[in-house]
C-alpha atoms as a PDB file:
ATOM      1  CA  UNK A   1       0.000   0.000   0.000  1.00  0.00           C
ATOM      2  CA  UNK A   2       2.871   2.331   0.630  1.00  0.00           C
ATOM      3  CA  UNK A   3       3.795   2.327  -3.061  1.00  0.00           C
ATOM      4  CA  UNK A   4      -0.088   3.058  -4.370  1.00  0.00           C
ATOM      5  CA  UNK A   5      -0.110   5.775  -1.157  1.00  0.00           C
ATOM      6  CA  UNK A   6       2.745   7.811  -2.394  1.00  0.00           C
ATOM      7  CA  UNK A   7       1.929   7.352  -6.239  1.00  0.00           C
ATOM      8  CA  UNK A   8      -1.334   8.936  -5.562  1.00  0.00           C
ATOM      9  CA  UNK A   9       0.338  11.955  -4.210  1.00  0.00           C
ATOM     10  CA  UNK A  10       2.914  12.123  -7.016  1.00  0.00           C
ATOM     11  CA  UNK A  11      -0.354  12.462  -9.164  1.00  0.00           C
ATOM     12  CA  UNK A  12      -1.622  15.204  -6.872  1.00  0.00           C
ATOM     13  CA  UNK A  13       1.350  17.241  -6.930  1.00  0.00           C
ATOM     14  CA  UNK A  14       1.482  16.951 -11.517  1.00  0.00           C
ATOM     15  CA  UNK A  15      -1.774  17.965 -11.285  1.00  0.00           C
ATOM     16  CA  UNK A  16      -1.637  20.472  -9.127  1.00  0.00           C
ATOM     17  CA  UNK A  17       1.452  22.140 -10.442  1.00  0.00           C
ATOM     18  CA  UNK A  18      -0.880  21.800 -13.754  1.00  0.00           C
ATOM     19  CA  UNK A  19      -3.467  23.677 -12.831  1.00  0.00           C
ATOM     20  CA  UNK A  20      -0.928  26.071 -10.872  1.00  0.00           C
ATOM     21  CA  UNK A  21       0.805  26.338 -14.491  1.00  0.00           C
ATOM     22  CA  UNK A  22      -2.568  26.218 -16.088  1.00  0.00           C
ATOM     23  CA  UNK A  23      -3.478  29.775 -14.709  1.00  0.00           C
ATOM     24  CA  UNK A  24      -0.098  31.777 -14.562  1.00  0.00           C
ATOM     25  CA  UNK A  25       1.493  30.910 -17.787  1.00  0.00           C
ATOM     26  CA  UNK A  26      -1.414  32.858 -19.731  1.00  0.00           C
ATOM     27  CA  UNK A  27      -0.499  36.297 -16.853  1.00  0.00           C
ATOM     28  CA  UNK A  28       1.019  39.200 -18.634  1.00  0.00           C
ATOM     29  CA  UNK A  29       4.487  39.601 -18.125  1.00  0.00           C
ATOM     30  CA  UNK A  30       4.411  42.378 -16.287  1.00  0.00           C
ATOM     31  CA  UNK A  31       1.919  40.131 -13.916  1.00  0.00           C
ATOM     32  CA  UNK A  32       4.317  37.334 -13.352  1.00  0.00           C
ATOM     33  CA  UNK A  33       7.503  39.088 -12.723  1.00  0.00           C
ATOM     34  CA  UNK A  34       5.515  41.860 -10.489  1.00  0.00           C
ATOM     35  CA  UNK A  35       6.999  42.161  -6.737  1.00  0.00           C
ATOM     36  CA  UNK A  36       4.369  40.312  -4.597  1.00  0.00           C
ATOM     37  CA  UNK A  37       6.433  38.888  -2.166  1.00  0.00           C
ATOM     38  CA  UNK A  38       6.946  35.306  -0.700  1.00  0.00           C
ATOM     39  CA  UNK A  39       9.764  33.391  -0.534  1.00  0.00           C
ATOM     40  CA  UNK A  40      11.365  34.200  -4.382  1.00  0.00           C
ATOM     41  CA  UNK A  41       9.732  38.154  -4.941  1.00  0.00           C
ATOM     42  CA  UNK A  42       6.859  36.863  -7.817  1.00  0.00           C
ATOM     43  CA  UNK A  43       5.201  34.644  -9.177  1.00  0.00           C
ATOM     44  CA  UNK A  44       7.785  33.726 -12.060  1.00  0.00           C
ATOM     45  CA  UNK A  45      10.879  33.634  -9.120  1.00  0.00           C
ATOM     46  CA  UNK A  46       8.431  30.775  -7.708  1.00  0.00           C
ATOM     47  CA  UNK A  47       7.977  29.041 -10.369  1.00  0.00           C
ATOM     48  CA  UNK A  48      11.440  29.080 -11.822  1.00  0.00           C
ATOM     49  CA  UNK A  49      12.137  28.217  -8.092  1.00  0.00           C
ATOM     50  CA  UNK A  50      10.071  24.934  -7.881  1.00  0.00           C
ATOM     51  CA  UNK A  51      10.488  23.893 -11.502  1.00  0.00           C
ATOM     52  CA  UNK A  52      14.306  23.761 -10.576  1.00  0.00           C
ATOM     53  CA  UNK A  53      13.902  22.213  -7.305  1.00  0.00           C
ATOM     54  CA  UNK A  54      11.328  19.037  -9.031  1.00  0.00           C
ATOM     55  CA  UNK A  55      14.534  18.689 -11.417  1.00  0.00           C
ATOM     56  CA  UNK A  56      17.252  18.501  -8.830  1.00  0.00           C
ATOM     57  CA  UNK A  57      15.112  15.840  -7.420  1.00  0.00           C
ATOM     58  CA  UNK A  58      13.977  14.298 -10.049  1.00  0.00           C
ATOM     59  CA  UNK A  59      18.152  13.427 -11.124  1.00  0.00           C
ATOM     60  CA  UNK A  60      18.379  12.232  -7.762  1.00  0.00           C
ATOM     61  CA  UNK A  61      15.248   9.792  -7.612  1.00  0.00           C
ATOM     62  CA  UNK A  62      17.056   8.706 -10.530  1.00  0.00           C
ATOM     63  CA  UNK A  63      20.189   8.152  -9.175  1.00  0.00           C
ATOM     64  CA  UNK A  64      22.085  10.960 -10.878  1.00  0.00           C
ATOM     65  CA  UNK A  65      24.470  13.086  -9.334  1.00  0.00           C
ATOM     66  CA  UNK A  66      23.254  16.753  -8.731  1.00  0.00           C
ATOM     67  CA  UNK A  67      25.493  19.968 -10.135  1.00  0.00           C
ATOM     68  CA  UNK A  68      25.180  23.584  -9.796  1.00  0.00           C
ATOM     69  CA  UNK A  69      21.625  25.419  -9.654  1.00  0.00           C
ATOM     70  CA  UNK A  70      23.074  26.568 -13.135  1.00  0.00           C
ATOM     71  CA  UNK A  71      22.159  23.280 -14.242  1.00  0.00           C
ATOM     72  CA  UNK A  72      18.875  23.512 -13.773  1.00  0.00           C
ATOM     73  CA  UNK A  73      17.514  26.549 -15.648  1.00  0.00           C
ATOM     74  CA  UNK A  74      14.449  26.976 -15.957  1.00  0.00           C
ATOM     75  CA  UNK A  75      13.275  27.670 -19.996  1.00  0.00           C
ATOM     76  CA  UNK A  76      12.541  31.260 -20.161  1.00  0.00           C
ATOM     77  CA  UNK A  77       9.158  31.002 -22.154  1.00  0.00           C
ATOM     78  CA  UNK A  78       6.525  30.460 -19.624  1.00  0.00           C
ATOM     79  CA  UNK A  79       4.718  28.208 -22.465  1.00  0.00           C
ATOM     80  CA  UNK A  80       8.245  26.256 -22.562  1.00  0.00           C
ATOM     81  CA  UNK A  81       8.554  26.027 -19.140  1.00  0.00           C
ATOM     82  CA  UNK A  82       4.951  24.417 -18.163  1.00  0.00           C
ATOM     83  CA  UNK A  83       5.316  21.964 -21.169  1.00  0.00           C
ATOM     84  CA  UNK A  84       8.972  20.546 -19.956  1.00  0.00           C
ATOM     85  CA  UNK A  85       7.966  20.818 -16.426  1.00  0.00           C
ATOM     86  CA  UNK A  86       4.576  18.760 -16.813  1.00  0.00           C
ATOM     87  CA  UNK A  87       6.672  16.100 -19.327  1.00  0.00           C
ATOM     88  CA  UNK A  88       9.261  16.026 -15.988  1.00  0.00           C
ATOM     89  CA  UNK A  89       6.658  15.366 -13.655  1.00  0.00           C
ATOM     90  CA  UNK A  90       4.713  12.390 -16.087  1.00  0.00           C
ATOM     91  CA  UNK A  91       8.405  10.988 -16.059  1.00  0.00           C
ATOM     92  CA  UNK A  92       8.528  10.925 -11.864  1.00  0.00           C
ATOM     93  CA  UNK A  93       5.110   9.415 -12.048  1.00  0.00           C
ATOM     94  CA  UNK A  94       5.841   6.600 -14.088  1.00  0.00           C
ATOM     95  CA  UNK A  95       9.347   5.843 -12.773  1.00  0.00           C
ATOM     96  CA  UNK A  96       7.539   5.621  -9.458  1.00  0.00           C
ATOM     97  CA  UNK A  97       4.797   3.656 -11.013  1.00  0.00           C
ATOM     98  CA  UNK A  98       7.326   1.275 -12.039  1.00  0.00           C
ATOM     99  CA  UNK A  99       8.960   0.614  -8.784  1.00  0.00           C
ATOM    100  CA  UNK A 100       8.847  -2.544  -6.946  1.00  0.00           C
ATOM    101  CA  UNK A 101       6.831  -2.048  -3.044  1.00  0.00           C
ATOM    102  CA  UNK A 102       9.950  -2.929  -1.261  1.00  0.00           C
ATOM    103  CA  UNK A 103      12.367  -0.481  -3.139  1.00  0.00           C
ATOM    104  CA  UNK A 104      10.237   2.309  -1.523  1.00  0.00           C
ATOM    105  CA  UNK A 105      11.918   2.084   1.748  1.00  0.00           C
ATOM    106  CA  UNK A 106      15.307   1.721  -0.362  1.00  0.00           C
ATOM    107  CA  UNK A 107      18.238   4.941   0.630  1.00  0.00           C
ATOM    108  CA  UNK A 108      19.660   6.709  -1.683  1.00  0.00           C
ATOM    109  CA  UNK A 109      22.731   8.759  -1.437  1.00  0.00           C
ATOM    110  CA  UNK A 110      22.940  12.239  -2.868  1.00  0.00           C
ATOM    111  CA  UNK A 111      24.586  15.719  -2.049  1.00  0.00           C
ATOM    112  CA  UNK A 112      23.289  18.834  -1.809  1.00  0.00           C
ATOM    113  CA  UNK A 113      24.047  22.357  -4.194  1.00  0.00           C
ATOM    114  CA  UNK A 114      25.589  22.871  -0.624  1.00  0.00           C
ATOM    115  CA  UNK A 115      28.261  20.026  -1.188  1.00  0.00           C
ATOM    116  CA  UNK A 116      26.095  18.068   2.134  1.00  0.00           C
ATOM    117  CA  UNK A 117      25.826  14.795   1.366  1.00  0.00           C
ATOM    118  CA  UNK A 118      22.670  12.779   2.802  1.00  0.00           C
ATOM    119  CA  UNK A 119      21.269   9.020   2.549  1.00  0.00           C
ATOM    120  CA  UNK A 120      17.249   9.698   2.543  1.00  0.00           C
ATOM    121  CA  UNK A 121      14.679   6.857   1.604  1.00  0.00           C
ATOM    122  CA  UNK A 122      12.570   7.153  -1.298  1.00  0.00           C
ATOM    123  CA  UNK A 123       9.336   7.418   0.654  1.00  0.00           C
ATOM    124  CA  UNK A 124      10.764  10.393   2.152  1.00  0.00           C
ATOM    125  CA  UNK A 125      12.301  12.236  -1.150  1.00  0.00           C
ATOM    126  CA  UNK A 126       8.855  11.710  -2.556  1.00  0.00           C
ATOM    127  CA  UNK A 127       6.919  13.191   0.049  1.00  0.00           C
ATOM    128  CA  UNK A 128       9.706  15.962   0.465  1.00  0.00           C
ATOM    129  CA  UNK A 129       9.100  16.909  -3.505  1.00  0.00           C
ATOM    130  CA  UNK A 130       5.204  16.775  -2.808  1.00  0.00           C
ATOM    131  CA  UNK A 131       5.101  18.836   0.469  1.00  0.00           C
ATOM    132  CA  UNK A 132       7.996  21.338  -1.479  1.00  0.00           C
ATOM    133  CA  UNK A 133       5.372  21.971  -4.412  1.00  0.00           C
ATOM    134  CA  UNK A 134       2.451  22.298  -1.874  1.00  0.00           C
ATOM    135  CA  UNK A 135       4.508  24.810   0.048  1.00  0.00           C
ATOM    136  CA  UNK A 136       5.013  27.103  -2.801  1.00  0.00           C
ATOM    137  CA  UNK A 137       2.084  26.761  -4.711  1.00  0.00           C
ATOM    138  CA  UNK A 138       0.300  28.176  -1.528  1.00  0.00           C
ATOM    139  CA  UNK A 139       2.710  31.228  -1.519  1.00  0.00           C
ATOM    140  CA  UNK A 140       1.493  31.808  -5.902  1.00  0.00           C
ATOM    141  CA  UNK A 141      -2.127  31.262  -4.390  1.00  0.00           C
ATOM    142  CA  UNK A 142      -1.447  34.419  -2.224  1.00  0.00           C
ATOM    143  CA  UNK A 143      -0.297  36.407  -4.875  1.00  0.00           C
ATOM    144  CA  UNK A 144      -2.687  35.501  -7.410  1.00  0.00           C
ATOM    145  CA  UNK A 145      -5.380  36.763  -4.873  1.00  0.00           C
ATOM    146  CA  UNK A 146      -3.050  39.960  -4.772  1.00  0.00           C
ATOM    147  CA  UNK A 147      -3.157  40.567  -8.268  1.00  0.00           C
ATOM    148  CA  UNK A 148      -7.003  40.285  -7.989  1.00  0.00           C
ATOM    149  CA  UNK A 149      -7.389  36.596  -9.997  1.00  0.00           C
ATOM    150  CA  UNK A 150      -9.383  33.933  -8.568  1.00  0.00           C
ATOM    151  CA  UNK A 151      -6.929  31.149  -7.638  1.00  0.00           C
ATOM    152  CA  UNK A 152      -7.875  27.457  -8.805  1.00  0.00           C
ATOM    153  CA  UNK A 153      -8.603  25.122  -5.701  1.00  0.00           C
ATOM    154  CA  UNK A 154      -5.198  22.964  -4.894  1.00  0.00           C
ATOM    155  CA  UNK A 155      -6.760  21.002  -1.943  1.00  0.00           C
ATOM    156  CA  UNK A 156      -5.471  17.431  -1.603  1.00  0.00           C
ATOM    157  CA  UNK A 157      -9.118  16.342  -0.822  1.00  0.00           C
ATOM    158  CA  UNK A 158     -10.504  18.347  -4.425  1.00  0.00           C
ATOM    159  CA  UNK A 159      -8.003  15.929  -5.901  1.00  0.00           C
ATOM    160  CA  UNK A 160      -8.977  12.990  -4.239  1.00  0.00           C
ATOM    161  CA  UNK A 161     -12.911  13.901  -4.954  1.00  0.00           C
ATOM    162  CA  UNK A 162     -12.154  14.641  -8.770  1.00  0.00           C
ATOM    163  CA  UNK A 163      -9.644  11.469  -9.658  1.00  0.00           C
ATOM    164  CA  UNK A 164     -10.488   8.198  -9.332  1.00  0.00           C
ATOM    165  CA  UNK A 165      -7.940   6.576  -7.389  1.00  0.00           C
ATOM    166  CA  UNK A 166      -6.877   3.109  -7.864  1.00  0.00           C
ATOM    167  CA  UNK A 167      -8.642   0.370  -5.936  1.00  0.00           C
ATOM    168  CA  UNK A 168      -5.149  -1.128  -4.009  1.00  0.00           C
ATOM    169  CA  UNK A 169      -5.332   3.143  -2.273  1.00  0.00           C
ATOM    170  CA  UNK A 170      -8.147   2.454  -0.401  1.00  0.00           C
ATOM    171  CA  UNK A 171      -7.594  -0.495   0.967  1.00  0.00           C
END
């Protein structure tokens, strides 16, 4: 059940970050970069933040070593970014999907940008990369609302209402 438990939240967090993406990528530029506050200044400085952050992660759920943040860069077309960002996160999906129960509790070593190095099961990387994206999109739901548009509702239990989860869930 662990596996089905923490695939279902890898879903939530591609389709939030889609309908996060779905609703700021259209904004004017002048709306996205816009001081608003938060943790990176604007909207765009969050998303650049979180697409680069699901990457870094991404290379280490798959084993790969990790570089400099320079590595990472986000495409500067907002249109760009949301399409290789939503092909990234349907690649975490079905890697996960594709992982045997036990591996889930399996460590994996990887370093930091810092040059920290860490052993962290998977379990916890994956709910680390969901909680992240939750974190942030929260702070771009705030500044939507500043900017006077209607944010989309991100709650975990919307998603759980609106997709029909797989039967070995909810068991």
């Amino acid at each position: 059940m662990l596996a089905s438990v923490l695939i279902t939240h890898l879903r939530y967090h591609q389709w939030a970050t889609g309908r996060v993406l779905d609703e700021t990528v259209p904004l004017p530029s002048e709306q996205l970069v816009k001081p608003l506050g938060g943790s990176f200044g604007s909207i765009y400085g969050t998303l650049v933040h979180m697409y680069q952050a699901d990457r870094i992660w991404h290379d280490r759920l798959n084993g790969r070593p990790t570089g400099q943040l320079a590595d990472y860069e986000a495409p500067g077309c907002t249109y760009d970014l949301q399409k290789a960002w939503m092909d990234m996160l349907a690649e975490i999906v079905a890697w996960a999907e594709r992982l045997p129960e036990n591996d889930w509790l399996h460590e994996l070593s990887y370093t930091t940008l810092a040059g920290v190095p860490y052993r962290t099961p998977l379990w916890q990387m994956v709910l680390h990369v969901v909680n992240h994206g939750s974190h942030h999109r929260g702070q771009i739901t705030n500044m939507l609302r500043q900017l006077g548009v209607k944010p989309a509702n991100l709650d975990l239990i919307g998603f759980y209402r609106n997709t029909p989860l797989p039967v070995e869930t909810v068991r």
